[in-house]
Protein backbone atom coordinates (compact mmCIF):
# COMPACT_ATOMS: atom_id res chain seq x y z
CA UNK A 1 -55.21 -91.89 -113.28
CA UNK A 2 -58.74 -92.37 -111.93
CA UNK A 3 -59.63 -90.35 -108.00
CA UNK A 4 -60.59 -91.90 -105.22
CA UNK A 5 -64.94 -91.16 -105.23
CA UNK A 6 -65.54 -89.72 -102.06
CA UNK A 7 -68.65 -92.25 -101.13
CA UNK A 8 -65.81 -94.56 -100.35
CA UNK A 9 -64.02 -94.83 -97.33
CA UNK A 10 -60.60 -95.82 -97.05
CA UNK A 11 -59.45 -98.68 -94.17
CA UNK A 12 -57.57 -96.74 -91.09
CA UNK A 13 -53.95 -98.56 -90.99
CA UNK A 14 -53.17 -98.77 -87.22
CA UNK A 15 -49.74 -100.42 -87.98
CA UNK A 16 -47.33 -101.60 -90.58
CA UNK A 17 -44.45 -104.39 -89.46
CA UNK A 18 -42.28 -105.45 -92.25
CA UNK A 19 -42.19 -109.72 -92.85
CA UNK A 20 -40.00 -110.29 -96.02
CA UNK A 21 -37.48 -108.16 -97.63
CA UNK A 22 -36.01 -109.45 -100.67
CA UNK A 23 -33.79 -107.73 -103.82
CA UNK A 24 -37.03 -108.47 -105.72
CA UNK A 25 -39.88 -107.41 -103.66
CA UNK A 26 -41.07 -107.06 -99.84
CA UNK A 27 -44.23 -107.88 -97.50
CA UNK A 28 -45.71 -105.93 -95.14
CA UNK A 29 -48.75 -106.73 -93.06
CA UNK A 30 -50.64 -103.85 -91.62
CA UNK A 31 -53.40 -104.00 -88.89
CA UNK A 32 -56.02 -102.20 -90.61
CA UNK A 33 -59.85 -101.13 -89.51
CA UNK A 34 -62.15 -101.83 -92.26
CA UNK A 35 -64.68 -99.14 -93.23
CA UNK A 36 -67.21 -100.66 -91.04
CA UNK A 37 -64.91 -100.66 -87.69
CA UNK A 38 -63.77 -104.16 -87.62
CA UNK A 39 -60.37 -104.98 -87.04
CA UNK A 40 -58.45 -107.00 -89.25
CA UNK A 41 -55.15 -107.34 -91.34
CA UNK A 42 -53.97 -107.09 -94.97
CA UNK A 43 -51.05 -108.55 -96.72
CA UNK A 44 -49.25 -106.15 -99.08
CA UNK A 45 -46.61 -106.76 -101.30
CA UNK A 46 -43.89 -104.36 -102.29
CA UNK A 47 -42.31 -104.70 -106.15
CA UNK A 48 -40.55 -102.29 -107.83
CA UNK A 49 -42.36 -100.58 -110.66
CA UNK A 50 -41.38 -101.96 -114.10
CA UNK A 51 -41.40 -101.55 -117.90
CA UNK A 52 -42.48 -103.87 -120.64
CA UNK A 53 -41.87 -103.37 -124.40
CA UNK A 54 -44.15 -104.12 -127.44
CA UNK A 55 -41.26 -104.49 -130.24
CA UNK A 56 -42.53 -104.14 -133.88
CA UNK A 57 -40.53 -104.51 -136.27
CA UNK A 58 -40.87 -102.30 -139.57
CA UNK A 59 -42.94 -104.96 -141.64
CA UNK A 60 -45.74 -104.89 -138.60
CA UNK A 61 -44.38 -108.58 -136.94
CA UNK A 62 -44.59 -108.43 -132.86
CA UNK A 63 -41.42 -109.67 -131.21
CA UNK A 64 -42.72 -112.00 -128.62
CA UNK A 65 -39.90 -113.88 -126.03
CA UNK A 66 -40.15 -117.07 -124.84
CA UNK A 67 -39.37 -117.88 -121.64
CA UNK A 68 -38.71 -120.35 -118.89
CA UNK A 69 -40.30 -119.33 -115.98
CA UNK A 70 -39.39 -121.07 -112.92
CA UNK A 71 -42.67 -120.88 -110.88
CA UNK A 72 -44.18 -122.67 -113.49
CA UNK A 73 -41.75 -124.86 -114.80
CA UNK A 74 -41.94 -124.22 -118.06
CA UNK A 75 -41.75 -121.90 -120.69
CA UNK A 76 -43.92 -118.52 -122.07
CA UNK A 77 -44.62 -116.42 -124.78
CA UNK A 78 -44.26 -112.63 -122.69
CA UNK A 79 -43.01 -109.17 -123.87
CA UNK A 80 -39.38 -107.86 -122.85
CA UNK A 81 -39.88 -106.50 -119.39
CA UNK A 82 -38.38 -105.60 -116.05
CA UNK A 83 -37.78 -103.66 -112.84
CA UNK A 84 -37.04 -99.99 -113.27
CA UNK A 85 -33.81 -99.32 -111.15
CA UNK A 86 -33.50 -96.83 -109.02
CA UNK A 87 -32.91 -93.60 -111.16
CA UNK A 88 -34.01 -94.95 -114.05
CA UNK A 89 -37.32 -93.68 -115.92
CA UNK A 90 -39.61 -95.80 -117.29
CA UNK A 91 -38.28 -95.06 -121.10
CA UNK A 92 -34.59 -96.05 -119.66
CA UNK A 93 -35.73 -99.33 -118.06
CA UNK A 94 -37.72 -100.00 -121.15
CA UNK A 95 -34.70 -99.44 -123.91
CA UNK A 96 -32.55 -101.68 -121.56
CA UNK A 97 -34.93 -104.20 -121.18
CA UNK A 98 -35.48 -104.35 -124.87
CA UNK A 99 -31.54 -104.46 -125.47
CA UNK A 100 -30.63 -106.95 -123.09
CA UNK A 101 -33.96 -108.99 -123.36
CA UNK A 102 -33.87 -109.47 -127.29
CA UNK A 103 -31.11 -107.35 -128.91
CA UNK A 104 -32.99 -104.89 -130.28
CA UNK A 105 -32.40 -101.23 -130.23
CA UNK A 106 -35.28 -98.96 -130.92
CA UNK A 107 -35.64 -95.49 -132.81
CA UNK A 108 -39.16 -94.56 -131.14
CA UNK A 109 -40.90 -95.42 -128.11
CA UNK A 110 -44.15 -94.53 -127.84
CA UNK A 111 -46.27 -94.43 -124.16
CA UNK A 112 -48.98 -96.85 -123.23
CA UNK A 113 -51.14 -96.09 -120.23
CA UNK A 114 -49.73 -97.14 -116.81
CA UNK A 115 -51.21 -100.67 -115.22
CA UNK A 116 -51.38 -102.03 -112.15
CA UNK A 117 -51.12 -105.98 -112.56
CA UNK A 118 -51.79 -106.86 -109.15
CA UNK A 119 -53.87 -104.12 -107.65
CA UNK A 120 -55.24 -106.74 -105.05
CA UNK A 121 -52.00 -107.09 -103.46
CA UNK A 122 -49.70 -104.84 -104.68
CA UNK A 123 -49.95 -101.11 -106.31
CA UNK A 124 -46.85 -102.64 -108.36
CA UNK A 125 -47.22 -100.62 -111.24
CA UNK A 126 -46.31 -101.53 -115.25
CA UNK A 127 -44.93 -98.93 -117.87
CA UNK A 128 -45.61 -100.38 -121.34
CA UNK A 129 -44.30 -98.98 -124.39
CA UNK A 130 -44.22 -99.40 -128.18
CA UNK A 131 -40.80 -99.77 -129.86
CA UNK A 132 -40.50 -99.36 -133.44
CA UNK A 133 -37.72 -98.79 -136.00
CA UNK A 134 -35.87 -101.75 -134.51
CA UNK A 135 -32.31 -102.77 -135.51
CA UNK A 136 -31.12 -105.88 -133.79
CA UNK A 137 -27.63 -106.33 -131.81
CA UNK A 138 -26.74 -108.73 -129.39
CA UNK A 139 -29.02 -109.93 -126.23
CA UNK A 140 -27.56 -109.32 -122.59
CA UNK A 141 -29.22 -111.93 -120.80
CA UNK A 142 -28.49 -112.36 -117.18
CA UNK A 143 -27.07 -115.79 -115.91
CA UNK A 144 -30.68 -117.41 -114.94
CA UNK A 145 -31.98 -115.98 -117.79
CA UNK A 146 -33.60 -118.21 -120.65
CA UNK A 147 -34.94 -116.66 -123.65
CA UNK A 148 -35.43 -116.73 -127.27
CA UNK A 149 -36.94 -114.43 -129.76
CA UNK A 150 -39.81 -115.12 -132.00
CA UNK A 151 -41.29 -113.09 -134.34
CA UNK A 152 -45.12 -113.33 -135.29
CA UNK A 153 -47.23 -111.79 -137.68
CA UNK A 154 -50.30 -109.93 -135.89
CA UNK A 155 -53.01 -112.27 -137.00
CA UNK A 156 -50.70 -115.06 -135.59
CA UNK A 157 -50.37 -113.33 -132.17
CA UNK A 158 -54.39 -112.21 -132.13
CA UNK A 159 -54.83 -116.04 -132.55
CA UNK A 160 -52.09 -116.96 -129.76
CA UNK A 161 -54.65 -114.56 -127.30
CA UNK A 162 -57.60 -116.36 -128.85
CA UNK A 163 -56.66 -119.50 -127.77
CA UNK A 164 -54.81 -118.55 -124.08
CA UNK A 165 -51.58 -119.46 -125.55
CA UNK A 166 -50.53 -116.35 -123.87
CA UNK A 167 -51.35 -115.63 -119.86
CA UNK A 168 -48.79 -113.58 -118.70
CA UNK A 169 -50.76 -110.04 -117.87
CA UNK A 170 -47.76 -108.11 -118.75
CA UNK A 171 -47.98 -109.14 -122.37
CA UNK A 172 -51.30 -109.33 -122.53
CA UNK A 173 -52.51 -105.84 -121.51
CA UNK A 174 -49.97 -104.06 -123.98
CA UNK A 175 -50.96 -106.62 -126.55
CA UNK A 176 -54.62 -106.25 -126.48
CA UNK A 177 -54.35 -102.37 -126.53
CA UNK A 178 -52.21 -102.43 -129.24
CA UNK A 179 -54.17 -105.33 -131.20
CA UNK A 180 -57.40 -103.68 -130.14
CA UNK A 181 -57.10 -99.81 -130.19
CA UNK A 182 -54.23 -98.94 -132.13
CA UNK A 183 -55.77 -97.93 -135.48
CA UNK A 184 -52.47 -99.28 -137.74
């Protein structure tokens, strides 16, 4: 995790009143100073930390998910992911999330870097991991829940990015490290 450089100076919050608080996430506006002295407000928005899963299967395909998404009205290709619960670690919220997402069970899960998706309005932060030695069972979908499993070789999903076919930042950053960096 990178310091904060000391040549820059961090806003003075004044006060913090609470607007929204939802199961999902909150919003808080505080009255801020900015660096320079001028008064003014920020919008921040509260949402739980969570973990998002890179399944590969033992021949080298990617499980992808697709999913309806109601903000958008239709469906996406993502990566098995959600909120860590209170107690849980990131590796728990991960092996549920993979389990109840698309069946799978995993024998290894191995660390990405930490990501903050939204760092201009939230510090939400994102836990990705890379399952492997996957044996499938039974999803666990909750009731609003839509999803289906597809499998893809890598060249298919590196030409999914290629063309945008995939915009959801919690896939993508995972994806791109893995597609990019990992060596295998």
């Amino acid at each position: 995790m990178s310091e904060a450089r000391p040549d820059f100076v961090p806003y003075r919050v004044h006060a913090q009143r609470g607007i929204i608080d939802t199961p999902w996430f909150t919003v808080r506006l505080d009255e801020i100073s900015y660096p320079d002295g001028r008064p003014g407000t920020y919008y921040c928005v509260g949402i739980p930390p969570s973990a998002v899963v890179l399944p590969v299967l033992d021949d080298g395909r990617i499980a992808l998910i697709r999913q309806w998404r109601y903000t958008l009205q239709r469906d996406h290709l993502e990566l098995p992911a959600g909120r860590i619960h209170a107690g849980e670690t990131p590796l728990q919220a991960a092996q549920r999330e993979l389990r109840e997402e698309t069946g799978f069970s995993a024998r290894s899960f191995e660390p990405q870097p930490m990501f903050h998706p939204l760092m201009g309005l939230s510090p939400h932060e994102a836990w990705p991991f890379v399952a492997r030695g996957l044996e499938l069972g039974a999803q666990e979908l909750e009731s609003a829940e839509q999803i289906r499993v597809e499998l893809y070789q890598p060249e298919e999903v590196r030409e999914l990015l290629r063309r945008g076919a995939i915009t959801d930042v919690f896939a993508l950053v995972p994806l791109l490290r893995y597609l990019c960096l990992d060596p295998s």
